[in-house]
C-alpha atoms as a PDB file:
ATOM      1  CA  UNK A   1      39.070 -10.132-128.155  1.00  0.00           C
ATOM      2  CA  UNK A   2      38.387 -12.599-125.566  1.00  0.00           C
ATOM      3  CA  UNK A   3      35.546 -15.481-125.458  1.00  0.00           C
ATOM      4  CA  UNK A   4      33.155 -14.896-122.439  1.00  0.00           C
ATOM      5  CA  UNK A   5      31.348 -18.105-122.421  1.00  0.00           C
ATOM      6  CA  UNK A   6      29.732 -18.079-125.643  1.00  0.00           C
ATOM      7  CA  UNK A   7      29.948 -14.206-125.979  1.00  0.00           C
ATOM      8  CA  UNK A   8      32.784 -12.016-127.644  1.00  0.00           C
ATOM      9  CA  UNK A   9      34.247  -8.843-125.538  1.00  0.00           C
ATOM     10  CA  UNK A  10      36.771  -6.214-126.789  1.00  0.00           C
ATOM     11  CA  UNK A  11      38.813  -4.977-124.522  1.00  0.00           C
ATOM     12  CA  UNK A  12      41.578  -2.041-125.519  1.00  0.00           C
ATOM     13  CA  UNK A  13      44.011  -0.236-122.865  1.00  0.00           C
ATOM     14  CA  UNK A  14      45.432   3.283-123.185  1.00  0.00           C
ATOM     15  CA  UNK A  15      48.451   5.295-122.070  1.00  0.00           C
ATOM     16  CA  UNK A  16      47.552   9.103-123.716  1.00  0.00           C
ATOM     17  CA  UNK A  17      50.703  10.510-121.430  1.00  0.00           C
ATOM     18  CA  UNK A  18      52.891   7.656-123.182  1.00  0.00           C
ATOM     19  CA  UNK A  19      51.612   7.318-126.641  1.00  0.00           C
ATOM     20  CA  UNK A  20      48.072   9.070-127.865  1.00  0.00           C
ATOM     21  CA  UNK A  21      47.674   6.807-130.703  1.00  0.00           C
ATOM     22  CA  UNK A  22      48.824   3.631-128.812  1.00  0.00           C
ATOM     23  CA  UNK A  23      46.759   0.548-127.451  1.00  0.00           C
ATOM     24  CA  UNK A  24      47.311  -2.235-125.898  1.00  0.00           C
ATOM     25  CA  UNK A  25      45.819  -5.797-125.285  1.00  0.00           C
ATOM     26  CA  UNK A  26      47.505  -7.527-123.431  1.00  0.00           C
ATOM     27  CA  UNK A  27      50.881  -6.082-121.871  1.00  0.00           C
ATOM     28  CA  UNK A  28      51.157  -2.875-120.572  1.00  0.00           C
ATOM     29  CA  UNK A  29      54.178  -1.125-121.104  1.00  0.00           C
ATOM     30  CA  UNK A  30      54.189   1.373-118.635  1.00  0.00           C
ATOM     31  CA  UNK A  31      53.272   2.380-115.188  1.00  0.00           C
ATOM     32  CA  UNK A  32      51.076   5.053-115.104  1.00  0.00           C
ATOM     33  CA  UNK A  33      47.397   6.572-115.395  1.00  0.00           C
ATOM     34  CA  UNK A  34      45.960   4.165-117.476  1.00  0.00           C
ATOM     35  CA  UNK A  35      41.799   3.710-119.243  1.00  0.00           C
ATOM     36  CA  UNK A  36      40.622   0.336-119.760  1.00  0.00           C
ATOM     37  CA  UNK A  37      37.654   0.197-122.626  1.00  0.00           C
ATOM     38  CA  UNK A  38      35.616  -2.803-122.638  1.00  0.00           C
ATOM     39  CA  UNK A  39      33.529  -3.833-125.679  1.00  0.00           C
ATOM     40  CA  UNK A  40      30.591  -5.821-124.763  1.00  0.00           C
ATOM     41  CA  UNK A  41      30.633  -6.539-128.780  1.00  0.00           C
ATOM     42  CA  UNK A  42      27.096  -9.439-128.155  1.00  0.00           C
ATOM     43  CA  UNK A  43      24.517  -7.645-127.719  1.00  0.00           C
ATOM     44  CA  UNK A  44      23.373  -9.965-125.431  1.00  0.00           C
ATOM     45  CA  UNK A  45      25.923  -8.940-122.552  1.00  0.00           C
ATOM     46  CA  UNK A  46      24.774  -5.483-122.874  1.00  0.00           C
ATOM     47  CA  UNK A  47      21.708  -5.994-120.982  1.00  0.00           C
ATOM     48  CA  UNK A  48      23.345  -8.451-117.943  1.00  0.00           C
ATOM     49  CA  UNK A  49      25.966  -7.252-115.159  1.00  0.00           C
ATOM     50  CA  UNK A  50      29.647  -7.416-115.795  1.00  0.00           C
ATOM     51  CA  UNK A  51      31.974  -7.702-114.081  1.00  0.00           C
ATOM     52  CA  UNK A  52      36.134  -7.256-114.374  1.00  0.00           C
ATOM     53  CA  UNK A  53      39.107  -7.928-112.574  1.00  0.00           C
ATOM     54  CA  UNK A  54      42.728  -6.439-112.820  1.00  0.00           C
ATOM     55  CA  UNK A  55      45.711  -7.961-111.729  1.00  0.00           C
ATOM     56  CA  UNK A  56      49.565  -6.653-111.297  1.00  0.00           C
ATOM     57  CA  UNK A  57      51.514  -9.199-113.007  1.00  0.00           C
ATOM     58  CA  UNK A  58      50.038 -12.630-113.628  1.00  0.00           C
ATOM     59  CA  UNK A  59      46.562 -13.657-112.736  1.00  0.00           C
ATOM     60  CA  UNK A  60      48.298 -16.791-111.122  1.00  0.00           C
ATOM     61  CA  UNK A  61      50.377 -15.604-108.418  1.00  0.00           C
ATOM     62  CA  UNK A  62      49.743 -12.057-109.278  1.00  0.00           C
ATOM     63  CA  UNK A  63      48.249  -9.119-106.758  1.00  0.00           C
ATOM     64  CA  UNK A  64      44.708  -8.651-107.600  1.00  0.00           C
ATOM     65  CA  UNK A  65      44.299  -4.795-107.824  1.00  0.00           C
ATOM     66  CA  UNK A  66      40.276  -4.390-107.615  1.00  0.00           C
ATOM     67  CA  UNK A  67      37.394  -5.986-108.784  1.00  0.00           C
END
């Protein structure tokens, strides 16, 4: 879960190739095909653009991947 202003989103990553069952939050493990979900869990956000960003390592210093 992560605080988006004063809104809640979910957000889940999965590796199927690696582990079907798994999911991840934070770290993930492996390099590979991976699916992002993201939860807009206020209904609120469901109605306004969103946006996302995903880095290679850490946001600070990391490689920004695409937005």
């Amino acid at each position: 879960m992560r605080q988006v202003g004063e809104n809640m989103v979910h957000l889940n990553t999965y590796q199927p190739q690696y582990d079907q069952a798994g999911h991840y939050c934070t770290e993930i493990p492996a390099a590979g095909d991976t699916y992002t979900v993201v939860d807009l869990i206020d209904p609120a956000l469901r109605n306004m653009p969103v946006s996302m960003k995903v880095f290679r390592g850490e946001e600070k210093g990391g490689k920004q991947l695409f937005r």
